[in-house]
Protein backbone atom coordinates (compact mmCIF):
# COMPACT_ATOMS: atom_id res chain seq x y z
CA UNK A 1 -11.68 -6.10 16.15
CA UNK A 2 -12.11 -2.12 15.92
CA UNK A 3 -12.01 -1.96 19.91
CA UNK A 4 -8.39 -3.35 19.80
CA UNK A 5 -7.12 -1.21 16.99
CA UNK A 6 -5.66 1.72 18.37
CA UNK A 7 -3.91 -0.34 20.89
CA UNK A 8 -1.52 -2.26 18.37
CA UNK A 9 -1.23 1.09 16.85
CA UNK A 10 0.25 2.95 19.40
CA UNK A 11 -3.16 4.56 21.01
CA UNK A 12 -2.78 7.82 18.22
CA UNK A 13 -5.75 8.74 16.24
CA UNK A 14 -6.27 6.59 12.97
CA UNK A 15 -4.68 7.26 9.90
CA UNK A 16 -7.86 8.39 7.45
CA UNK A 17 -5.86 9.18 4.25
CA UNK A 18 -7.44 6.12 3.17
CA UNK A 19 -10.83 6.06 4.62
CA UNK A 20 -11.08 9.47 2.99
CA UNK A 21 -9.88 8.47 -0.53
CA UNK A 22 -12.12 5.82 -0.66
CA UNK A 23 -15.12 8.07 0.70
CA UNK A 24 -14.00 10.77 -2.12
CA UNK A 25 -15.89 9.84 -4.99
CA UNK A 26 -19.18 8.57 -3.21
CA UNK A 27 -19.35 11.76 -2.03
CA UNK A 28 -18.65 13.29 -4.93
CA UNK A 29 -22.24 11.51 -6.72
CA UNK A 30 -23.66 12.40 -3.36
CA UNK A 31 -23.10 15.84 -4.78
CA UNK A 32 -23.54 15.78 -8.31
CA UNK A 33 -27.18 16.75 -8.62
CA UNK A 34 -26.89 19.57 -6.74
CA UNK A 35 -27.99 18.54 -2.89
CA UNK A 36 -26.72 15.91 -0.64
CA UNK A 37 -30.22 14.54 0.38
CA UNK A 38 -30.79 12.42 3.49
CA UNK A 39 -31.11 9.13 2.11
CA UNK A 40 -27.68 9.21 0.84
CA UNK A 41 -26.39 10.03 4.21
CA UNK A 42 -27.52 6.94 5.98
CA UNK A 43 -26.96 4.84 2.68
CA UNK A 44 -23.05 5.95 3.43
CA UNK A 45 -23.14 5.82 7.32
CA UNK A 46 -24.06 1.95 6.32
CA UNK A 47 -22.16 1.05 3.80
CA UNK A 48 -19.44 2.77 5.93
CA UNK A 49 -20.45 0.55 9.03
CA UNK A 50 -20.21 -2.50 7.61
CA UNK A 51 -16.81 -1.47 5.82
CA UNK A 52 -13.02 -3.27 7.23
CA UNK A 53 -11.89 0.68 6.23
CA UNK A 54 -14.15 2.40 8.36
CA UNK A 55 -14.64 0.29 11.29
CA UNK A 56 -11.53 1.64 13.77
CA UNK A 57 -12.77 5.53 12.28
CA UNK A 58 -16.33 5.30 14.04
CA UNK A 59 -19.16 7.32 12.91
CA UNK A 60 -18.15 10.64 14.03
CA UNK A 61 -15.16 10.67 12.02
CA UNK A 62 -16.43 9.50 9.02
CA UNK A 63 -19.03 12.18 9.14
CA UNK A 64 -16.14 14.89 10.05
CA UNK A 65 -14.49 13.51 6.43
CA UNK A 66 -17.63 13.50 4.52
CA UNK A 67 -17.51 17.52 5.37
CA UNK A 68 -14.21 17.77 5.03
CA UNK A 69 -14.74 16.53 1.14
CA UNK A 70 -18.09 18.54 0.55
CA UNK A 71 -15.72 21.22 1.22
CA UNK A 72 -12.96 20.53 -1.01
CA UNK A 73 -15.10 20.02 -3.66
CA UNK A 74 -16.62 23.52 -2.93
CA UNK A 75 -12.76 24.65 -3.31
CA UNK A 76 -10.99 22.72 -5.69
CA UNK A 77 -13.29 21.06 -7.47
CA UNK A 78 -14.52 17.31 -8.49
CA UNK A 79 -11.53 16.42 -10.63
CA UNK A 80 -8.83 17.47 -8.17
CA UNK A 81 -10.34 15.57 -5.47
CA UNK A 82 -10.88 12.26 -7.53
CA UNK A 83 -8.07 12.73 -9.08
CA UNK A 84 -6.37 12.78 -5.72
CA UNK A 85 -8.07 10.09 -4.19
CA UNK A 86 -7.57 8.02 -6.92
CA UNK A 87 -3.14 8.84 -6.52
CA UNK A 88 -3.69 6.96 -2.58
CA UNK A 89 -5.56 4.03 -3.86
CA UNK A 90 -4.67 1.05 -4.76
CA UNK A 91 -6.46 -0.74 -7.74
CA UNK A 92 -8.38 -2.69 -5.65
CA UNK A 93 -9.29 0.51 -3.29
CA UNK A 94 -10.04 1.91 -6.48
CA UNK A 95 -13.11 -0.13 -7.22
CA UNK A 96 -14.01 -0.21 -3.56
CA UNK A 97 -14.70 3.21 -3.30
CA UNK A 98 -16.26 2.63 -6.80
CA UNK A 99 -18.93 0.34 -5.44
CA UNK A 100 -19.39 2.52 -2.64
CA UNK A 101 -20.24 6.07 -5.11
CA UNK A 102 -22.35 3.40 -7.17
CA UNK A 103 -24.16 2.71 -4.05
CA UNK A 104 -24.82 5.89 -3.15
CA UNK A 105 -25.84 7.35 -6.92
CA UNK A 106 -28.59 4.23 -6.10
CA UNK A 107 -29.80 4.92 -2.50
CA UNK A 108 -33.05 7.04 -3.67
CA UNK A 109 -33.71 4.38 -6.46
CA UNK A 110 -32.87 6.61 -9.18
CA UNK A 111 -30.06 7.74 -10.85
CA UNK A 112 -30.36 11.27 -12.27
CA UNK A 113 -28.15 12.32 -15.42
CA UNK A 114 -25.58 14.38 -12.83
CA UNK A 115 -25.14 10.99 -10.90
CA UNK A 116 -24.33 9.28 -14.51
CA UNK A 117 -21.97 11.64 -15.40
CA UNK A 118 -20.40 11.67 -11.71
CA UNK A 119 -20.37 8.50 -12.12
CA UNK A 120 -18.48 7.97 -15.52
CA UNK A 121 -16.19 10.28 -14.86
CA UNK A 122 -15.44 8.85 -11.60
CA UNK A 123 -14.82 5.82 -13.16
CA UNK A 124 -12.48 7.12 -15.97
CA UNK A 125 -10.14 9.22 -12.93
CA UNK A 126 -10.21 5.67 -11.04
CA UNK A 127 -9.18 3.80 -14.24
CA UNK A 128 -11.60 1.20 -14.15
CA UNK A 129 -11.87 -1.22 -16.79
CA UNK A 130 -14.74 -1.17 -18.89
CA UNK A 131 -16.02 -4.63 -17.36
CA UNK A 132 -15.11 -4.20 -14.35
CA UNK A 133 -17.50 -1.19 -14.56
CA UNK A 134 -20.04 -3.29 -15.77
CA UNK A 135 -20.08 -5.24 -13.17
CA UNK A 136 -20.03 -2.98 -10.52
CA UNK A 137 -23.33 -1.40 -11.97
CA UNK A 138 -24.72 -4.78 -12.60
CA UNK A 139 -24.55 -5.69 -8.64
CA UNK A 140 -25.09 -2.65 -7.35
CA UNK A 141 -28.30 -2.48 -9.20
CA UNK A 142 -29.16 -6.19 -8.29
CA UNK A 143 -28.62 -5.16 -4.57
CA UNK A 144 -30.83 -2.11 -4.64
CA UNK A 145 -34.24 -3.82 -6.02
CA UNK A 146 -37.51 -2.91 -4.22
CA UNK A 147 -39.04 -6.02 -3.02
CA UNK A 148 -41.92 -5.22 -5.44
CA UNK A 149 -39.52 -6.15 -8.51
């Protein structure tokens, strides 16, 4: 489906405002504690892969817009670029790119108290419900068991 994609859209390079709303608060936990660590980059690059959103982008530009937030982040800070992201999403989008900072705040198995509060607070600028929160947590953690548990 991706390797038809640019040709009902005119050939032009993909329109990421999305893609790069929706990567905005994953990176964002990626962040949080301080380092961006390597397990958190190829948690993303999969999540990303298997992603409807990211598919037509390929890998190269989704690692272009991961830098491209790290950087804003650096400049304006986290609550200007959620609070962005979250003004292009719909409420849907919204919990995708939920699930997909949730994911991330889980890819070394724990989640330190700057991914927590990352995490709230990304979840307060997205205007999740409180259950729908719950939920999100709930699976992500299911999905992210060892096979030892």
């Amino acid at each position: 489906m991706a390797l038809f994609s640019r040709l009902r859209s005119g050939g032009g390079a993909p329109d990421t405002t999305i893609a790069r709303a929706v990567l905005a608060p994953a990176v964002l936990t990626m962040a949080a504690d301080g380092s961006v660590d390597r397990a958190e980059l190829v948690q993303l690059n999969n999540v990303c892969g298997f992603s409807p959103i990211f598919g037509p982008l390929g890998p190269e530009t989704v690692t272009r817009l991961v830098n491209e937030i790290l950087n804003d982040l650096s400049k304006r800070g986290p609550h200007e670029v959620i609070t962005e992201a979250a003004g292009k999403l719909s409420p849907a989008l919204r919990e995708t790119a939920f699930c997909f900072a949730m994911r991330i705040a889980m890819a070394d198995g724990v989640l330190d108290d700057g991914e927590k509060a990352a995490l709230s607070g990304t979840a307060t600028r997205l205007e999740l419900a409180p259950e729908t929160f719950g939920k999100i947590v709930d699976v992500v953690a299911m999905m992210q068991r060892p096979a030892t548990a």
